[in-house]
PDB file of N, CA and C in Angstrom:
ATOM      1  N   UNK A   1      92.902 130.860 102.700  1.00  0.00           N
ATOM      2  CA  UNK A   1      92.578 129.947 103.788  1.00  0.00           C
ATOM      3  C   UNK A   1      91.250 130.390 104.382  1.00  0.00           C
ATOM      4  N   UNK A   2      90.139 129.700 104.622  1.00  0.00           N
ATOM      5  CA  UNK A   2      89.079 129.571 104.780  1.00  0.00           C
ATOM      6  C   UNK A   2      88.950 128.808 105.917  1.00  0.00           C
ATOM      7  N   UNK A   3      88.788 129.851 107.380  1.00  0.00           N
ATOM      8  CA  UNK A   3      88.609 129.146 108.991  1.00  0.00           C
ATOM      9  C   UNK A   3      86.860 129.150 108.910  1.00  0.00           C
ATOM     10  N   UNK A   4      86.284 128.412 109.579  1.00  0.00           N
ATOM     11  CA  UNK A   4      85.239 128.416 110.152  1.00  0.00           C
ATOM     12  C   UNK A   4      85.330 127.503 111.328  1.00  0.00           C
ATOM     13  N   UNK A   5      84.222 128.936 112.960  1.00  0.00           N
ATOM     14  CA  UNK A   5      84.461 128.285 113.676  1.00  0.00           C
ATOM     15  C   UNK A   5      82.834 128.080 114.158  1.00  0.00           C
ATOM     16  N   UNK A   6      82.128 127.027 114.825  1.00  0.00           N
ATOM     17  CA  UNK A   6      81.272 126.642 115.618  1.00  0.00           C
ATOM     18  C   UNK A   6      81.031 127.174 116.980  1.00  0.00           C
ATOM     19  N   UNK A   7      80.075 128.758 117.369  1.00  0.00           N
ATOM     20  CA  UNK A   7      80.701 128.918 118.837  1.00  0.00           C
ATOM     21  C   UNK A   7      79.169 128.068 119.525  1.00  0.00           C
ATOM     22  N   UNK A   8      78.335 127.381 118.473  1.00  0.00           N
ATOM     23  CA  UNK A   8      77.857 126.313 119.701  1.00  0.00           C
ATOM     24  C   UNK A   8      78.356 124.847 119.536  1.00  0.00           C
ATOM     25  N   UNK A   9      79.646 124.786 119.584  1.00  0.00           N
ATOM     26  CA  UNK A   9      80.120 123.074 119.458  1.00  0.00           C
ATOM     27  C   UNK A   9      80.588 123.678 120.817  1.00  0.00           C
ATOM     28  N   UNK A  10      80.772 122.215 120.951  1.00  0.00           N
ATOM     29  CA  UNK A  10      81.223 121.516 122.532  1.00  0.00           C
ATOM     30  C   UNK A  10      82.836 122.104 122.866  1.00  0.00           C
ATOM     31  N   UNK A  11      83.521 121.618 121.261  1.00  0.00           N
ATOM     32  CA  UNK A  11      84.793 122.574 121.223  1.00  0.00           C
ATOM     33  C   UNK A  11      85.477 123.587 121.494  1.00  0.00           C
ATOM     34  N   UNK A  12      86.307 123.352 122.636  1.00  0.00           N
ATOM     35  CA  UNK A  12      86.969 125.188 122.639  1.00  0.00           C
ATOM     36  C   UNK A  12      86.815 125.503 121.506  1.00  0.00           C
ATOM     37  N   UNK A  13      87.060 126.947 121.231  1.00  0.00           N
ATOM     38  CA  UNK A  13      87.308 127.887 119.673  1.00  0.00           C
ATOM     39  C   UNK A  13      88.830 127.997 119.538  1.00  0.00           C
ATOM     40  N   UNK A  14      89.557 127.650 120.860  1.00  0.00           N
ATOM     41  CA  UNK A  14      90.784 127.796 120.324  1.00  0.00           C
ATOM     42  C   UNK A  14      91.011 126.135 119.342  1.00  0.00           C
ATOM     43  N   UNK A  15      90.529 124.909 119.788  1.00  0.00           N
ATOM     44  CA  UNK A  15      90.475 123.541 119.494  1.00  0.00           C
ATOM     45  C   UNK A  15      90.139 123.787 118.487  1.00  0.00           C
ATOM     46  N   UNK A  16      89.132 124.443 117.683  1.00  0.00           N
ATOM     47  CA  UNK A  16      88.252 124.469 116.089  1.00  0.00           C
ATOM     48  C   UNK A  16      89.351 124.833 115.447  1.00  0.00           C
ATOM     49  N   UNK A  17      90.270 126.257 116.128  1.00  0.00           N
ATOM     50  CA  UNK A  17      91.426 127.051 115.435  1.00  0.00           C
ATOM     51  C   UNK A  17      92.342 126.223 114.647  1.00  0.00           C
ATOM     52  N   UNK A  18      92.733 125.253 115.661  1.00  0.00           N
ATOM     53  CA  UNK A  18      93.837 124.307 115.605  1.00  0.00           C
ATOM     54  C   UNK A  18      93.580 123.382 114.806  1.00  0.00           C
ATOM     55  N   UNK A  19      92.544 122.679 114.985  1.00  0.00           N
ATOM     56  CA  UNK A  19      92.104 121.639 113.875  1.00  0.00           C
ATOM     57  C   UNK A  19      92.092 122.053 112.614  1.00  0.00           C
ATOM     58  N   UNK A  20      91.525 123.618 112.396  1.00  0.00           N
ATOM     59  CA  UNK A  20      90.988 123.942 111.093  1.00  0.00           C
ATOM     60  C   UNK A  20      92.503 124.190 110.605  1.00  0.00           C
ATOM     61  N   UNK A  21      93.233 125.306 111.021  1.00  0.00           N
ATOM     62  CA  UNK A  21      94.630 125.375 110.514  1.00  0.00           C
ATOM     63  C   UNK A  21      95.726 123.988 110.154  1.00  0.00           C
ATOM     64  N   UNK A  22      95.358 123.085 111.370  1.00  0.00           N
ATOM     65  CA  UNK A  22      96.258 121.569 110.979  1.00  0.00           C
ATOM     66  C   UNK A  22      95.905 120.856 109.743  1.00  0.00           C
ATOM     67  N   UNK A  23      94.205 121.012 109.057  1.00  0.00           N
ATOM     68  CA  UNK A  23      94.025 120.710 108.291  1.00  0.00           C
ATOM     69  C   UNK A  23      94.622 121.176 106.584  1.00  0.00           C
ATOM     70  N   UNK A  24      94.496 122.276 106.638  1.00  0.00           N
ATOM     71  CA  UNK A  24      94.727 123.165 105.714  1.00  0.00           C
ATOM     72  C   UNK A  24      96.333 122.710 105.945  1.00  0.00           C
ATOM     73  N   UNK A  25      97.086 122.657 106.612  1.00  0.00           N
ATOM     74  CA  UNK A  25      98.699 122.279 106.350  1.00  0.00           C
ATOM     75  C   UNK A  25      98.864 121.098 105.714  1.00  0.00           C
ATOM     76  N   UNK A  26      97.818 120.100 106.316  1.00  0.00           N
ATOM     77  CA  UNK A  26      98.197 118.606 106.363  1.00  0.00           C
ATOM     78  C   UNK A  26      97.616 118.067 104.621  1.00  0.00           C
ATOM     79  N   UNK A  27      96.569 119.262 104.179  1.00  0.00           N
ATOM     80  CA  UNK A  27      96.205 119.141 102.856  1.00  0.00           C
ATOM     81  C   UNK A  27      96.811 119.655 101.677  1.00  0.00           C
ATOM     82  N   UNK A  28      97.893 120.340 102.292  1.00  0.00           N
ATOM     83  CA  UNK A  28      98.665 121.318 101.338  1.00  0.00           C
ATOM     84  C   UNK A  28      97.921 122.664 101.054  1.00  0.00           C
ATOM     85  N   UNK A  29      96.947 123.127 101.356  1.00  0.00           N
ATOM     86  CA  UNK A  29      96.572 124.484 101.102  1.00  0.00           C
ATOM     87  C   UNK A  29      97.554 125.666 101.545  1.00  0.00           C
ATOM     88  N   UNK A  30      98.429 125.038 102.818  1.00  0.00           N
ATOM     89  CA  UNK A  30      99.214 125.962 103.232  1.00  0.00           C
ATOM     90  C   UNK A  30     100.670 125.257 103.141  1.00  0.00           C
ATOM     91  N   UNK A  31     101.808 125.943 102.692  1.00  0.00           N
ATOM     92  CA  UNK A  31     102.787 125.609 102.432  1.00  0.00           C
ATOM     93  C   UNK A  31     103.643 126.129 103.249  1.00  0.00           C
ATOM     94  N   UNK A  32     104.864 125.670 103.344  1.00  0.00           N
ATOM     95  CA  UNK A  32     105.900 125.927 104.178  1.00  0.00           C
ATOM     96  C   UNK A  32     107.013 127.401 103.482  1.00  0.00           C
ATOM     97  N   UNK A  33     106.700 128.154 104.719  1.00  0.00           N
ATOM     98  CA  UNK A  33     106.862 129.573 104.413  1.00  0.00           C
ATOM     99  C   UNK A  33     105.530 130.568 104.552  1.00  0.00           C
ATOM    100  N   UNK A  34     104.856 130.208 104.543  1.00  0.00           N
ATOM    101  CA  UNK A  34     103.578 130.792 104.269  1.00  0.00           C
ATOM    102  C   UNK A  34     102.658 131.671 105.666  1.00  0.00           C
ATOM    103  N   UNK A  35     102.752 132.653 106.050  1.00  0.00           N
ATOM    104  CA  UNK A  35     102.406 133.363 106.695  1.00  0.00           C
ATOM    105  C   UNK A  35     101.173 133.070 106.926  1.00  0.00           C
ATOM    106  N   UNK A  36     100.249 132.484 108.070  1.00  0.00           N
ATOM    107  CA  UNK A  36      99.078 132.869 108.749  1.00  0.00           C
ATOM    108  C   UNK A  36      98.798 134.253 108.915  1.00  0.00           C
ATOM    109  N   UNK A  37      97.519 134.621 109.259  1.00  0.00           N
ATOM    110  CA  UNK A  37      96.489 136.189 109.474  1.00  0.00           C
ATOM    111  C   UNK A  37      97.260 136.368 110.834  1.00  0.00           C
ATOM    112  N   UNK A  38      97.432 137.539 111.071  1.00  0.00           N
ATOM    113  CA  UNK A  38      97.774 138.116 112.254  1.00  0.00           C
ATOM    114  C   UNK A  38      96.834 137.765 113.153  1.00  0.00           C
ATOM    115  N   UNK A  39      97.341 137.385 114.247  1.00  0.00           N
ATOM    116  CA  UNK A  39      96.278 137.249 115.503  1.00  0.00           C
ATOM    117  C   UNK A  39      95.019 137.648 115.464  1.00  0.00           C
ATOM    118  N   UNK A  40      95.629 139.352 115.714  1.00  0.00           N
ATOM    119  CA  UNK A  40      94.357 140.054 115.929  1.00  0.00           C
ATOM    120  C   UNK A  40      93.533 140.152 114.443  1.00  0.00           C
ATOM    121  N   UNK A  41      93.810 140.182 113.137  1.00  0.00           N
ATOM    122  CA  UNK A  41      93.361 140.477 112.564  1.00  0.00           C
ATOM    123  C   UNK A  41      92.040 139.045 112.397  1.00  0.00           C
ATOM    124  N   UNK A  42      92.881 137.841 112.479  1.00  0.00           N
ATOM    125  CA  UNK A  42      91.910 136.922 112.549  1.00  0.00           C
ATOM    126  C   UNK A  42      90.627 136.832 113.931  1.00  0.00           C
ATOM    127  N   UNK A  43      91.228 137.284 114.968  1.00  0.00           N
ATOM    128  CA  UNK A  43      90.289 137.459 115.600  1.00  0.00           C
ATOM    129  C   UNK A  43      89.154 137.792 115.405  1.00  0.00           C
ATOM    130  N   UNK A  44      89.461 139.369 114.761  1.00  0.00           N
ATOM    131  CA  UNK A  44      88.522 139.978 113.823  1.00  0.00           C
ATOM    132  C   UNK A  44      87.376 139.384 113.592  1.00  0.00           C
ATOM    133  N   UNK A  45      88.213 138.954 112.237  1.00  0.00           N
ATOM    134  CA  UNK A  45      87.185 138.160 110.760  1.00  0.00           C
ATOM    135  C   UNK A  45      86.356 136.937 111.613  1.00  0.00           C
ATOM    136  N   UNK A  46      86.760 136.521 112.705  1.00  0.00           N
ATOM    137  CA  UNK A  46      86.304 135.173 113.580  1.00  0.00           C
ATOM    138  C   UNK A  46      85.500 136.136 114.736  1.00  0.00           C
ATOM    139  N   UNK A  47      85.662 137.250 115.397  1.00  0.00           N
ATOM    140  CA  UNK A  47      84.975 137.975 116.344  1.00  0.00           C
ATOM    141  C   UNK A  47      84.823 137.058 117.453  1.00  0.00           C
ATOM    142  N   UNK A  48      86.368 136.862 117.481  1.00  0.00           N
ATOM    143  CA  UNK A  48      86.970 136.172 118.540  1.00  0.00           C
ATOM    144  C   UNK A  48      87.845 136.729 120.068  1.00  0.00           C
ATOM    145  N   UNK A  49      88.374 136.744 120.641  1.00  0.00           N
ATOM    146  CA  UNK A  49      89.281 137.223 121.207  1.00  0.00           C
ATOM    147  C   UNK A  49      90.524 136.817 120.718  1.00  0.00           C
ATOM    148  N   UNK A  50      91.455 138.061 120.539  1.00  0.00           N
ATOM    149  CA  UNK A  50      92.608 137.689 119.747  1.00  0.00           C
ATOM    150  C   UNK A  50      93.673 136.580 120.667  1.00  0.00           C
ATOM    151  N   UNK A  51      93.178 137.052 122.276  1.00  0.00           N
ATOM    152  CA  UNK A  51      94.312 136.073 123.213  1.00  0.00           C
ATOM    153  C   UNK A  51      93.665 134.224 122.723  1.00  0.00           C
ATOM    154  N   UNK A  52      92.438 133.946 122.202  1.00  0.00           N
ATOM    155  CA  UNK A  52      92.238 132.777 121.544  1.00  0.00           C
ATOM    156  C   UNK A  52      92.742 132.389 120.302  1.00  0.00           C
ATOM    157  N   UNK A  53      92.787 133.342 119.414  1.00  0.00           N
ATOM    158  CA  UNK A  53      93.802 132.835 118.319  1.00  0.00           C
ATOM    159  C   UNK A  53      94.933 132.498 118.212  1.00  0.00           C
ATOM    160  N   UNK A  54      96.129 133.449 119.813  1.00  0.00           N
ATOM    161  CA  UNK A  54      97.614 133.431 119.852  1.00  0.00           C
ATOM    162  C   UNK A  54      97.324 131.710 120.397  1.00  0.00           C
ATOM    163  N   UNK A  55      96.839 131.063 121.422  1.00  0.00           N
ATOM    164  CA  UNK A  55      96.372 130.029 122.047  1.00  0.00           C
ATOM    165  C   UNK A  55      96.894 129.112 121.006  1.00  0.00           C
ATOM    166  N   UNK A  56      95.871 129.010 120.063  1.00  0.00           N
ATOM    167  CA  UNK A  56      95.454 127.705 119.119  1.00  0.00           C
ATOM    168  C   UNK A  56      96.982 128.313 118.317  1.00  0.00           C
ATOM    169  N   UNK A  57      97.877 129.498 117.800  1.00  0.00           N
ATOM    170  CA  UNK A  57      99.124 129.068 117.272  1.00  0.00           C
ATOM    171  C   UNK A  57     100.381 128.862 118.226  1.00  0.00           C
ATOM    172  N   UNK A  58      99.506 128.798 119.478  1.00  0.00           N
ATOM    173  CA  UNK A  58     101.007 128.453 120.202  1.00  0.00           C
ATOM    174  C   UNK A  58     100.483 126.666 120.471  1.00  0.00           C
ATOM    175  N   UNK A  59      99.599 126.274 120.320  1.00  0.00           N
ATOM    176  CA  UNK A  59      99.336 124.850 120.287  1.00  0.00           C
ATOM    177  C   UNK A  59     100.180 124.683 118.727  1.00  0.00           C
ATOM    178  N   UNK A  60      99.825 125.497 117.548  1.00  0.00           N
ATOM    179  CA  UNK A  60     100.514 124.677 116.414  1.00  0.00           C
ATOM    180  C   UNK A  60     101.788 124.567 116.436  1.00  0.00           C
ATOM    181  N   UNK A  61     102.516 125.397 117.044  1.00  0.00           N
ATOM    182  CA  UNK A  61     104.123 125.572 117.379  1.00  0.00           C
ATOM    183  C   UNK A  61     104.338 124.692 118.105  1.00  0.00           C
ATOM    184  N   UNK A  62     104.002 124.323 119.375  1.00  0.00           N
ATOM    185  CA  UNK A  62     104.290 123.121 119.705  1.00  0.00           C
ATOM    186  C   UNK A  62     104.233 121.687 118.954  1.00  0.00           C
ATOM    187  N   UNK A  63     103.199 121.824 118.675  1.00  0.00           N
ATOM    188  CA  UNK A  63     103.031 120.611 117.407  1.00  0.00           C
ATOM    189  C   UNK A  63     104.266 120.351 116.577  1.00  0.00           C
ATOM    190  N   UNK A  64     104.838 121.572 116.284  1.00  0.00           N
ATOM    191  CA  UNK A  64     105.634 121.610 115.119  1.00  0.00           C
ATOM    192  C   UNK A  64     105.265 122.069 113.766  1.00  0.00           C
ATOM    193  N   UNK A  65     103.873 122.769 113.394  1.00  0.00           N
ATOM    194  CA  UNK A  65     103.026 123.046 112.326  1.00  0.00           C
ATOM    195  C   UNK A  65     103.929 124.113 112.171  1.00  0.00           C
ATOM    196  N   UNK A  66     103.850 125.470 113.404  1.00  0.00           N
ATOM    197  CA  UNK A  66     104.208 126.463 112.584  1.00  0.00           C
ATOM    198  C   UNK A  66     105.869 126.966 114.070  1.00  0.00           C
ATOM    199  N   UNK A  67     106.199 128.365 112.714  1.00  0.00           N
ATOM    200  CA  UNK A  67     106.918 128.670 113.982  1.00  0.00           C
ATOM    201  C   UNK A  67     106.688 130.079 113.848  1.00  0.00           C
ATOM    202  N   UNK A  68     106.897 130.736 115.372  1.00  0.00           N
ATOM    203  CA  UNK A  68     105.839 132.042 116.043  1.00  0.00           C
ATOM    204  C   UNK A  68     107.023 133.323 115.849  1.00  0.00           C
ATOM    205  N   UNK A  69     107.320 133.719 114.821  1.00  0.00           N
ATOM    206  CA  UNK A  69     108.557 135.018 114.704  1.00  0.00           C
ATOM    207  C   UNK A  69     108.362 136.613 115.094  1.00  0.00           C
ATOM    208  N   UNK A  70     108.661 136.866 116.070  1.00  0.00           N
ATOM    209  CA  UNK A  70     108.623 138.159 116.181  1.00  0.00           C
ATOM    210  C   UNK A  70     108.964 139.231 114.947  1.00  0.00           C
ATOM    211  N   UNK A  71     107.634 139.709 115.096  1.00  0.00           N
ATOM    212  CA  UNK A  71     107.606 140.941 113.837  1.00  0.00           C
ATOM    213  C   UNK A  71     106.782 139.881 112.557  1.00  0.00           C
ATOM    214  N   UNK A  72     106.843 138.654 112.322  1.00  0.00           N
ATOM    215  CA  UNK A  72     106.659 138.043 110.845  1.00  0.00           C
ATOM    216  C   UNK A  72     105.418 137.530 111.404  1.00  0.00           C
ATOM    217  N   UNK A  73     105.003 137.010 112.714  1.00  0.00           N
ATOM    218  CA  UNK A  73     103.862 136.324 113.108  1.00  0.00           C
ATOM    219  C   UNK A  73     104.181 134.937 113.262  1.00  0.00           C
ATOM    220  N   UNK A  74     102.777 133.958 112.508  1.00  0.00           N
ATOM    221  CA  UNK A  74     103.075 132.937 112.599  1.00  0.00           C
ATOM    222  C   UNK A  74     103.227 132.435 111.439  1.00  0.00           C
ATOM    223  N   UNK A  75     104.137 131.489 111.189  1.00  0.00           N
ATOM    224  CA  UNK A  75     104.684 131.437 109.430  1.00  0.00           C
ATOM    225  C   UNK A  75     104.713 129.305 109.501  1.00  0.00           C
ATOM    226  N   UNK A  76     104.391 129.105 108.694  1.00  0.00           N
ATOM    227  CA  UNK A  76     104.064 127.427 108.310  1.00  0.00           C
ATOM    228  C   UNK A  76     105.476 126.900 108.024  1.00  0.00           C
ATOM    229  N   UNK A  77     105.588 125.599 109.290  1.00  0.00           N
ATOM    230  CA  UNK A  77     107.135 124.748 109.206  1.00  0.00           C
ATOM    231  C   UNK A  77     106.909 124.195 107.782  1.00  0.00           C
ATOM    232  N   UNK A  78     108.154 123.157 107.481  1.00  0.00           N
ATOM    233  CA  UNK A  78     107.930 122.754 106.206  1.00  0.00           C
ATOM    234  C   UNK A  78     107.012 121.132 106.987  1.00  0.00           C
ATOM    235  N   UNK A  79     106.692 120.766 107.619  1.00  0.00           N
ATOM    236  CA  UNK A  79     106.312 119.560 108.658  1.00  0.00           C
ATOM    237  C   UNK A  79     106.527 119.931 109.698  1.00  0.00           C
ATOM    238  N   UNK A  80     105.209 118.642 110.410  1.00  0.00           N
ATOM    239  CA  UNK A  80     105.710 118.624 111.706  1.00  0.00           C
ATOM    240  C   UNK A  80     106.973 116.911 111.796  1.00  0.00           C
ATOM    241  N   UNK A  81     107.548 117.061 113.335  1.00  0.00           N
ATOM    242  CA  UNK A  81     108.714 116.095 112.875  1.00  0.00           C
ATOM    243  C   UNK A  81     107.511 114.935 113.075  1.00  0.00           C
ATOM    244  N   UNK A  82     108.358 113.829 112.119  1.00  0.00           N
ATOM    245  CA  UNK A  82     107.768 112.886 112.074  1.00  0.00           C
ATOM    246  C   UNK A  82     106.603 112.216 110.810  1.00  0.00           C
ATOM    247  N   UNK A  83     106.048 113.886 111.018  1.00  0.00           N
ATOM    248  CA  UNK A  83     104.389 113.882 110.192  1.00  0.00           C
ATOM    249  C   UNK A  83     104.569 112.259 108.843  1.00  0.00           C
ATOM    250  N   UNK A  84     105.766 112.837 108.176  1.00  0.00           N
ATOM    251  CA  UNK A  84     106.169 111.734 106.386  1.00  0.00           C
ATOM    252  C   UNK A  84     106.120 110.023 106.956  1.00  0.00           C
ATOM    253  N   UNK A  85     106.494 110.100 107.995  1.00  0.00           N
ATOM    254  CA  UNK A  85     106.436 108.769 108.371  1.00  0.00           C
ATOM    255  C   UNK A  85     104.918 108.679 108.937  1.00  0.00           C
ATOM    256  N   UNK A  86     104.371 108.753 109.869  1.00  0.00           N
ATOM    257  CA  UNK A  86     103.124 108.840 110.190  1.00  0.00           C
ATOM    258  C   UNK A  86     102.248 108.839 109.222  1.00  0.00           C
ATOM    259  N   UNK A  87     102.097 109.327 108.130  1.00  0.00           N
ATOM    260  CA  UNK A  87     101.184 109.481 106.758  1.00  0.00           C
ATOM    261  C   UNK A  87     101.482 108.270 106.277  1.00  0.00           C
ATOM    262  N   UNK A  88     102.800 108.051 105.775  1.00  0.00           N
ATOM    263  CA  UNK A  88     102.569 106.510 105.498  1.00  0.00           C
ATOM    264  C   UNK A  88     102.255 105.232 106.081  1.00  0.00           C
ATOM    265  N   UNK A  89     102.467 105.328 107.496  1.00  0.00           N
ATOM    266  CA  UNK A  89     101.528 104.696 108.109  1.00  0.00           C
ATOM    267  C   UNK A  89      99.962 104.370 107.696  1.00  0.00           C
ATOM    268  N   UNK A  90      99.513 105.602 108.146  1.00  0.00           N
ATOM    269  CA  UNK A  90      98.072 105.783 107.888  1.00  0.00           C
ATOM    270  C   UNK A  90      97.387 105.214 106.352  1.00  0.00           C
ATOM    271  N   UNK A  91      98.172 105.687 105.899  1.00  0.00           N
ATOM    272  CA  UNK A  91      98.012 104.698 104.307  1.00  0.00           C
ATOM    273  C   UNK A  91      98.230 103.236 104.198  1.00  0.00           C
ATOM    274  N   UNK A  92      98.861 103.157 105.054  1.00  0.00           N
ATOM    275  CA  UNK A  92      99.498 101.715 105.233  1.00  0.00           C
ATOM    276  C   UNK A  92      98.008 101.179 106.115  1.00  0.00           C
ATOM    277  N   UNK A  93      97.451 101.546 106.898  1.00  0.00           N
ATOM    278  CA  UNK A  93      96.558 101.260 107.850  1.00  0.00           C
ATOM    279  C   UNK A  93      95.075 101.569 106.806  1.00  0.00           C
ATOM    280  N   UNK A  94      94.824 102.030 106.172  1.00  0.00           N
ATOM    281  CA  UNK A  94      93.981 102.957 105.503  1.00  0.00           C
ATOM    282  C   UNK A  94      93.575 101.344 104.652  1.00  0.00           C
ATOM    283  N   UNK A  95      94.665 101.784 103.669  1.00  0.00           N
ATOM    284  CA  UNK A  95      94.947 100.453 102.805  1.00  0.00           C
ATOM    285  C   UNK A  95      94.134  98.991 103.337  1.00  0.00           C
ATOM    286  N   UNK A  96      94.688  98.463 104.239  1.00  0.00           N
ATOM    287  CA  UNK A  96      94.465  97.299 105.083  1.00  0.00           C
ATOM    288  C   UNK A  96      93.177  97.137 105.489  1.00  0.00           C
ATOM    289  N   UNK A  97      92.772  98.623 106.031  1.00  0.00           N
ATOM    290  CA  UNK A  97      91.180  98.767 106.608  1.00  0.00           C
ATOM    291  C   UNK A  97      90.572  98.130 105.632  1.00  0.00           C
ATOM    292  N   UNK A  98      90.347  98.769 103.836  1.00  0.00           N
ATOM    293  CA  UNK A  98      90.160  98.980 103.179  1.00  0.00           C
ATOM    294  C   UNK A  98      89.313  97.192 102.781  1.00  0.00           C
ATOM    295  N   UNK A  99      90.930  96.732 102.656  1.00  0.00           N
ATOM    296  CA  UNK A  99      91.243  95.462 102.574  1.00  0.00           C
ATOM    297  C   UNK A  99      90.135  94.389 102.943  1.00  0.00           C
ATOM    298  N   UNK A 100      89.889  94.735 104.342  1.00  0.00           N
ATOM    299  CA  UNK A 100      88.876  93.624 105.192  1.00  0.00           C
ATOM    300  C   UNK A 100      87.875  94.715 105.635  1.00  0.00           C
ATOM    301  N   UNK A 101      87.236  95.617 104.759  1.00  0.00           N
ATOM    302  CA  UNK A 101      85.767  95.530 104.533  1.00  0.00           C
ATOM    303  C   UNK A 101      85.441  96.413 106.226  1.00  0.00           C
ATOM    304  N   UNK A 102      86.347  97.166 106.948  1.00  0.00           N
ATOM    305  CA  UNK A 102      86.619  98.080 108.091  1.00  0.00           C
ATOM    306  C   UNK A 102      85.655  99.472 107.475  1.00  0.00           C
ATOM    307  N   UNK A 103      84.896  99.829 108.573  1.00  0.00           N
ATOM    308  CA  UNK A 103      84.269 101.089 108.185  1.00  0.00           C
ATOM    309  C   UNK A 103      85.326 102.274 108.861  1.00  0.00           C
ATOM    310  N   UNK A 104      85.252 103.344 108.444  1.00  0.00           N
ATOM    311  CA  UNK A 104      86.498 104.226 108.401  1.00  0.00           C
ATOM    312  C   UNK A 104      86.153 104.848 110.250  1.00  0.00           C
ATOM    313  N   UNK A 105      84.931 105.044 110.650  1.00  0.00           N
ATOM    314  CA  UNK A 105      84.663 105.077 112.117  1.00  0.00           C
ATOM    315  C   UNK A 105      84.830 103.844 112.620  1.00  0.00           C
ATOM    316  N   UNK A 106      85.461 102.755 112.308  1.00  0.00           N
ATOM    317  CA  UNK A 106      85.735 101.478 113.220  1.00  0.00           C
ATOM    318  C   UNK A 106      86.929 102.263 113.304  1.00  0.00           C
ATOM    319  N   UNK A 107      88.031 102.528 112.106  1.00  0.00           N
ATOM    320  CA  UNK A 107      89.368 102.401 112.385  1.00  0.00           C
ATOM    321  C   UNK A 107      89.538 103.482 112.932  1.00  0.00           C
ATOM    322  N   UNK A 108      88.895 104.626 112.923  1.00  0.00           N
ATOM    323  CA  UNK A 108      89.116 105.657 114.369  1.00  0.00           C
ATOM    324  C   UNK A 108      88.663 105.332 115.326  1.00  0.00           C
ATOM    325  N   UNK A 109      87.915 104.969 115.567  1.00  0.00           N
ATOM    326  CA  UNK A 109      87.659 104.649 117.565  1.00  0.00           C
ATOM    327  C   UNK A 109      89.069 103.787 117.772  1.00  0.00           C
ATOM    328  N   UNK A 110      89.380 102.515 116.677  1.00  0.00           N
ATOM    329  CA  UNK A 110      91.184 102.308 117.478  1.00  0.00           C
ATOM    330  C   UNK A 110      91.440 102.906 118.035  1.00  0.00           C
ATOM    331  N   UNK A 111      92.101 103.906 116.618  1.00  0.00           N
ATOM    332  CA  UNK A 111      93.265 104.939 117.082  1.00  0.00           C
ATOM    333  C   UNK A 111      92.849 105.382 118.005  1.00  0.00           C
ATOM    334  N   UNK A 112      91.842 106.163 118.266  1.00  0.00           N
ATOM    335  CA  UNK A 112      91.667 106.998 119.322  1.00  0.00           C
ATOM    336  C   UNK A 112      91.993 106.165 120.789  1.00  0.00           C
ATOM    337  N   UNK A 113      91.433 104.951 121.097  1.00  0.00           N
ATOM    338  CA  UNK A 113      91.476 104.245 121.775  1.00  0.00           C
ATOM    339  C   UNK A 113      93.131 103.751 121.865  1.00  0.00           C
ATOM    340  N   UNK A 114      93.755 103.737 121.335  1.00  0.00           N
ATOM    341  CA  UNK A 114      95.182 103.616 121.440  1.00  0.00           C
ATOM    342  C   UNK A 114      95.820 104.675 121.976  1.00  0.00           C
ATOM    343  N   UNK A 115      94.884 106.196 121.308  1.00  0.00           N
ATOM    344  CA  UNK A 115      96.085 107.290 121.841  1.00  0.00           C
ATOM    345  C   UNK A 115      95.549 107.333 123.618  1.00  0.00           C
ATOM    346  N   UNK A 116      94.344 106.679 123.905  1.00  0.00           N
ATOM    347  CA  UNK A 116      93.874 107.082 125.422  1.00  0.00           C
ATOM    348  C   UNK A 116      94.236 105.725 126.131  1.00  0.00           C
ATOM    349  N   UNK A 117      95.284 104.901 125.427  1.00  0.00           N
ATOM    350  CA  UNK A 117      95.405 103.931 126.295  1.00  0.00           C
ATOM    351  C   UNK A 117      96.898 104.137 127.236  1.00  0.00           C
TER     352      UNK A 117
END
């Protein structure tokens, strides 16, 4: 798994954390069972503060990405709930965009605009 973070984006670094790790789940690079870097150790390799890395996996735990085990760290759910339905959605929406000639930044400002409505 390959993080990279931006410390001149606008983005918290814990926000880059989260995105970059949600990605890597949501692409299959990381599988269910699969142990994340220790806090601190990622801190490290990121020359971060490690209380920013626990941050961005206690955002993925909530999510439902991962779950946070004492002694094991943070270890990858098999999903978050919901996620299988939601994907087909998006395909379903993807598809359609597709359909009537939608540029892929039209059909995100929607969504986005839906989740802030």
């Amino acid at each position: 798994m390959i993080i990279r973070i931006d410390p001149a984006s606008g983005a918290p670094i814990f926000e880059q954390l989260v995105r970059a790790v949600r990605s890597e789940i949501l692409a299959g690079r990381l599988a269910s069972g699969e142990r994340l870097p220790a806090a601190r150790d990622l801190a490290t390799s990121l020359d971060v503060n490690p209380h920013t890395v626990l941050h961005a996996y206690q955002v993925l735990r909530d999510e439902g990405f991962v779950e946070l085990r004492r002694g094991r760290g943070a270890v990858v759910t098999h999903s978050a709930p919901g996620l299988d339905e939601v994907r087909a959605l998006v395909a379903a929406l993807a598809a359609s965009a597709r359909a009537h000639d939608l540029a892929a930044d039209t059909v995100l400002a929607l969504v986005r605009e839906e989740f802030h409505a």
